[in-house]
N, C-alpha and C. Protein backbone atom coordinates (compact mmCIF):
# COMPACT_ATOMS: atom_id res chain seq x y z
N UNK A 1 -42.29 5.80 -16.82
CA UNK A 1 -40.87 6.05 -16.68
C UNK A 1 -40.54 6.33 -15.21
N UNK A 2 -39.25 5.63 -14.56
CA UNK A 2 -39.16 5.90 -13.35
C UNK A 2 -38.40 7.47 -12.65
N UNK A 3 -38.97 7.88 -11.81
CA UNK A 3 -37.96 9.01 -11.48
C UNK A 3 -36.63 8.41 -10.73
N UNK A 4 -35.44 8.95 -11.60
CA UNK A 4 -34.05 9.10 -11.37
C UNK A 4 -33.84 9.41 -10.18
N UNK A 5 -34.21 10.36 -9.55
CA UNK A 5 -34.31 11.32 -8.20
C UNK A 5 -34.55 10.52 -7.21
N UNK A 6 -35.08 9.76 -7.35
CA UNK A 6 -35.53 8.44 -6.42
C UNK A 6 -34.60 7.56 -6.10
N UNK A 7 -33.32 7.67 -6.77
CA UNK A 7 -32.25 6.96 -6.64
C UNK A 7 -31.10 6.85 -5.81
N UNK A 8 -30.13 6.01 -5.60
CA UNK A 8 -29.03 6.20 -4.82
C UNK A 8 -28.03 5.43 -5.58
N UNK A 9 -26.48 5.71 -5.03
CA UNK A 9 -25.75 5.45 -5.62
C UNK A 9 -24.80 4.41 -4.26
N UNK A 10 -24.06 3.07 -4.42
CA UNK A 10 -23.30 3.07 -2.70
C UNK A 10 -22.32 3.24 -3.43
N UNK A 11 -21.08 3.28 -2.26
CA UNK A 11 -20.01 3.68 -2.07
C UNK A 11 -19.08 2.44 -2.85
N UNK A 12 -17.89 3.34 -3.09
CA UNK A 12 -17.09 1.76 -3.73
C UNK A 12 -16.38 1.12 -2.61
N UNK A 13 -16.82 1.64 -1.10
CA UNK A 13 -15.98 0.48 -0.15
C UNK A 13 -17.46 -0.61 0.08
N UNK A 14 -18.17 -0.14 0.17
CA UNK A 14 -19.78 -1.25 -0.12
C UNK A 14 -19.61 -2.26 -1.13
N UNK A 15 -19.20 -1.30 -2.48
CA UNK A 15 -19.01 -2.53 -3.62
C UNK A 15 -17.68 -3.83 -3.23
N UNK A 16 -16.78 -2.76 -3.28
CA UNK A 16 -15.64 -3.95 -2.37
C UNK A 16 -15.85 -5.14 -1.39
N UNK A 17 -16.77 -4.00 -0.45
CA UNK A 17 -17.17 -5.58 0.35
C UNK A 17 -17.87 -6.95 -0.37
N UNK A 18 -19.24 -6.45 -1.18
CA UNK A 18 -20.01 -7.05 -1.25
C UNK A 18 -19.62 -7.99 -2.33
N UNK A 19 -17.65 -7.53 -2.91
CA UNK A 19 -17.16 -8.42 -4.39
C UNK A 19 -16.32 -9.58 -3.63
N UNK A 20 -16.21 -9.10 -1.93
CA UNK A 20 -15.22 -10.40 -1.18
C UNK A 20 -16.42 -11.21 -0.51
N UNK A 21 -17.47 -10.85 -0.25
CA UNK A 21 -18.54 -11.60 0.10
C UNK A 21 -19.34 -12.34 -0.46
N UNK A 22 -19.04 -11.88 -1.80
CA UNK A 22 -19.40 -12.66 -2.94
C UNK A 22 -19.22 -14.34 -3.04
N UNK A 23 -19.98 -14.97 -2.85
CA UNK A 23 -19.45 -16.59 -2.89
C UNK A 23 -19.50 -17.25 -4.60
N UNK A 24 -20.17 -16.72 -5.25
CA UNK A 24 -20.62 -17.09 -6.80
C UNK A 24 -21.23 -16.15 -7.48
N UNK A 25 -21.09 -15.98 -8.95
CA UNK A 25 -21.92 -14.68 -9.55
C UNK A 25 -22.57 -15.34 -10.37
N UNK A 26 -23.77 -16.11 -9.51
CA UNK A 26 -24.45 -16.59 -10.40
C UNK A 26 -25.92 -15.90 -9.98
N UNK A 27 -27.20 -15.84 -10.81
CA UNK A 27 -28.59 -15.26 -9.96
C UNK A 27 -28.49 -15.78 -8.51
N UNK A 28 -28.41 -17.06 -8.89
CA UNK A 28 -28.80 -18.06 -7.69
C UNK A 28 -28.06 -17.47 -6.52
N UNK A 29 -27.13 -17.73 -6.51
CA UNK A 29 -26.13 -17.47 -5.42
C UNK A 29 -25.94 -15.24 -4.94
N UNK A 30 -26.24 -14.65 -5.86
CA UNK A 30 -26.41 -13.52 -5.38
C UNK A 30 -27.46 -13.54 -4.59
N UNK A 31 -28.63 -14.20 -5.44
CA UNK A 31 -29.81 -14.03 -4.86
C UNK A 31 -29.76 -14.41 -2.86
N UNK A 32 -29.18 -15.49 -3.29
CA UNK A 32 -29.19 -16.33 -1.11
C UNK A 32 -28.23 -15.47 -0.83
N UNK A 33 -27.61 -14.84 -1.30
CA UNK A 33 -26.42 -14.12 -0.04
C UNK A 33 -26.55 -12.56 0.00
N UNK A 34 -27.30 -11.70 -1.21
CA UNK A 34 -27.39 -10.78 -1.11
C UNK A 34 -29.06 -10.60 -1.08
N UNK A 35 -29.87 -10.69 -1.78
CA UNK A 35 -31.04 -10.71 -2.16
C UNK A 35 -31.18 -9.96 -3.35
N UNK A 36 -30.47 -9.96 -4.22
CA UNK A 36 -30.29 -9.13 -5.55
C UNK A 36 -30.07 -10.86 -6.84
N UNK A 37 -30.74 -9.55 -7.77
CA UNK A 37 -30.27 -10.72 -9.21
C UNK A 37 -28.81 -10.15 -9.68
N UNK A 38 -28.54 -11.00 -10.51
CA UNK A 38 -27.46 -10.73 -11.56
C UNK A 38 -27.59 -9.36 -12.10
N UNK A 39 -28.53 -9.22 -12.50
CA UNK A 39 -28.46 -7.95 -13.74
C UNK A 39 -28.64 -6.70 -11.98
N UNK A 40 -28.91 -7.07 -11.16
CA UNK A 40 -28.67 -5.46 -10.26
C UNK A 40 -27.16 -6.00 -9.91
N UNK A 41 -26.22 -7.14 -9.99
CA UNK A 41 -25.11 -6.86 -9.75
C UNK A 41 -24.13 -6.36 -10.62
N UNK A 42 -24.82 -6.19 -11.72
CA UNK A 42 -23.63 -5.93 -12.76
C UNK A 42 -24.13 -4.75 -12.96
N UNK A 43 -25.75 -3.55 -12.68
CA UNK A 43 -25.77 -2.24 -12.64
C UNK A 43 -24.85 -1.99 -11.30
N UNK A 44 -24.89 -2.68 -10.34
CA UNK A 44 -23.84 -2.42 -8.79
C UNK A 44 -22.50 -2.23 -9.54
N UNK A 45 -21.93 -2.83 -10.37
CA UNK A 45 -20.60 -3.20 -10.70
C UNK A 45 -20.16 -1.74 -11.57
N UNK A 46 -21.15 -1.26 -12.08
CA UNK A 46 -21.08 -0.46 -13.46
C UNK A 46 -21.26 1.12 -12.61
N UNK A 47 -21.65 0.70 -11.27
CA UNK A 47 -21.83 2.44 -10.72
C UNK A 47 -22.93 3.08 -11.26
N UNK A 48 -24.18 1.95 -11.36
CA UNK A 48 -25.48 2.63 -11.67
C UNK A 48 -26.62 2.95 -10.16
N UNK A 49 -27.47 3.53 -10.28
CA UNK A 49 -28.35 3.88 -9.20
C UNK A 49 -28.88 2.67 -8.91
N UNK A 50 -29.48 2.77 -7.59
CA UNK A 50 -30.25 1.76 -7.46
C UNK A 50 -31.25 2.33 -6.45
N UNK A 51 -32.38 1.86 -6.22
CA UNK A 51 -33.27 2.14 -5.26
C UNK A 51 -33.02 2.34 -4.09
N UNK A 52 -33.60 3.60 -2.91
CA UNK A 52 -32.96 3.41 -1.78
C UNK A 52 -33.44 2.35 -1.28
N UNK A 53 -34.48 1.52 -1.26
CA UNK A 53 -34.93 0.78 -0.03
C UNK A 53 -34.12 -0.69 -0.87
N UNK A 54 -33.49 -0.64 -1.60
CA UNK A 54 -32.27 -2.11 -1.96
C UNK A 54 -31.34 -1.28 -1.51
N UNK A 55 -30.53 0.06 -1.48
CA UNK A 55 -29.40 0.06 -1.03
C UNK A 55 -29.49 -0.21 1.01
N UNK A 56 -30.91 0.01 1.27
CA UNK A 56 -30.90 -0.33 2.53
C UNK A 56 -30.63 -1.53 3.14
N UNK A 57 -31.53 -2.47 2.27
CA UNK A 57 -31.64 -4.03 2.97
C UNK A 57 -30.31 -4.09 2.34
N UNK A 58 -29.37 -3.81 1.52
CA UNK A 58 -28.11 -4.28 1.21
C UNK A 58 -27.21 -4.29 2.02
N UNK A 59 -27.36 -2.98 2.79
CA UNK A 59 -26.28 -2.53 3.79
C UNK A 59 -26.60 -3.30 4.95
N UNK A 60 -27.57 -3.55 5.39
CA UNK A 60 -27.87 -4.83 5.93
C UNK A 60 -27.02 -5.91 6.15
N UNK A 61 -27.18 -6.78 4.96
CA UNK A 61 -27.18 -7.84 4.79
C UNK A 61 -25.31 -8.07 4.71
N UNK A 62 -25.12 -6.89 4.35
CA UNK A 62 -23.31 -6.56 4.12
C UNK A 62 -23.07 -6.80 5.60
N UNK A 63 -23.74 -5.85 6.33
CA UNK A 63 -23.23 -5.87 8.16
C UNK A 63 -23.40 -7.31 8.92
N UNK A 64 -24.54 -7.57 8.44
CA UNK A 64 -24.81 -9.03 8.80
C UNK A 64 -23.78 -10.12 8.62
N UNK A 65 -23.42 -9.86 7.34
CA UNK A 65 -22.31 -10.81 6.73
C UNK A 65 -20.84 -10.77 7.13
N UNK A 66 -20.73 -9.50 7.55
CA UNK A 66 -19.19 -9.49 7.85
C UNK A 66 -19.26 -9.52 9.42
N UNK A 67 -20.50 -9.11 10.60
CA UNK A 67 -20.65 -9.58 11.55
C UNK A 67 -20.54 -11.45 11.89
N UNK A 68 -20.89 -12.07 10.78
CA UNK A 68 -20.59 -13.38 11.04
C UNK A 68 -19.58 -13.90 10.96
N UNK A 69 -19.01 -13.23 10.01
CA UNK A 69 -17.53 -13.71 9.68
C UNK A 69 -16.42 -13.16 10.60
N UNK A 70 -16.82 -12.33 11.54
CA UNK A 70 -15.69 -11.87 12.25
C UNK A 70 -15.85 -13.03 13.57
N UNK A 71 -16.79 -13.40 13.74
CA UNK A 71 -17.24 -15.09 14.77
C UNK A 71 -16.63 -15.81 14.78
């Protein structure tokens, strides 16, 4: 059983971003743009925990993404 405690929760301006950055909600397409499956986007969606070292590379990949788009 995993420890809970181990968990994190992001913010709903994170979720916001990551629902306009969103190009498709399919595995596939979360997978290349976020590095997440389906089923961690719909615990993301639902305001469930997630691991810190995915909420890390997430926040990442969020900065990354909206750094390109401001180009």
């Amino acid at each position: 059983m995993r420890d809970r405690s181990k968990t994190v929760h992001l913010d709903e301006e994170t979720i916001l971003q990551m629902q306009r950055l969103a190009t498709r909600r399919t595995d596939e397409a979360l997978n290349a743009r976020f590095g997440i499956s389906y089923n961690t986007w719909r615990k993301l969606l639902a305001g469930q925990p997630i691991r810190p070292s995915l909420a890390v590379r997430l926040t990442g990949r969020i900065a990354a993404l909206n750094a390109a788009d401001q180009r």
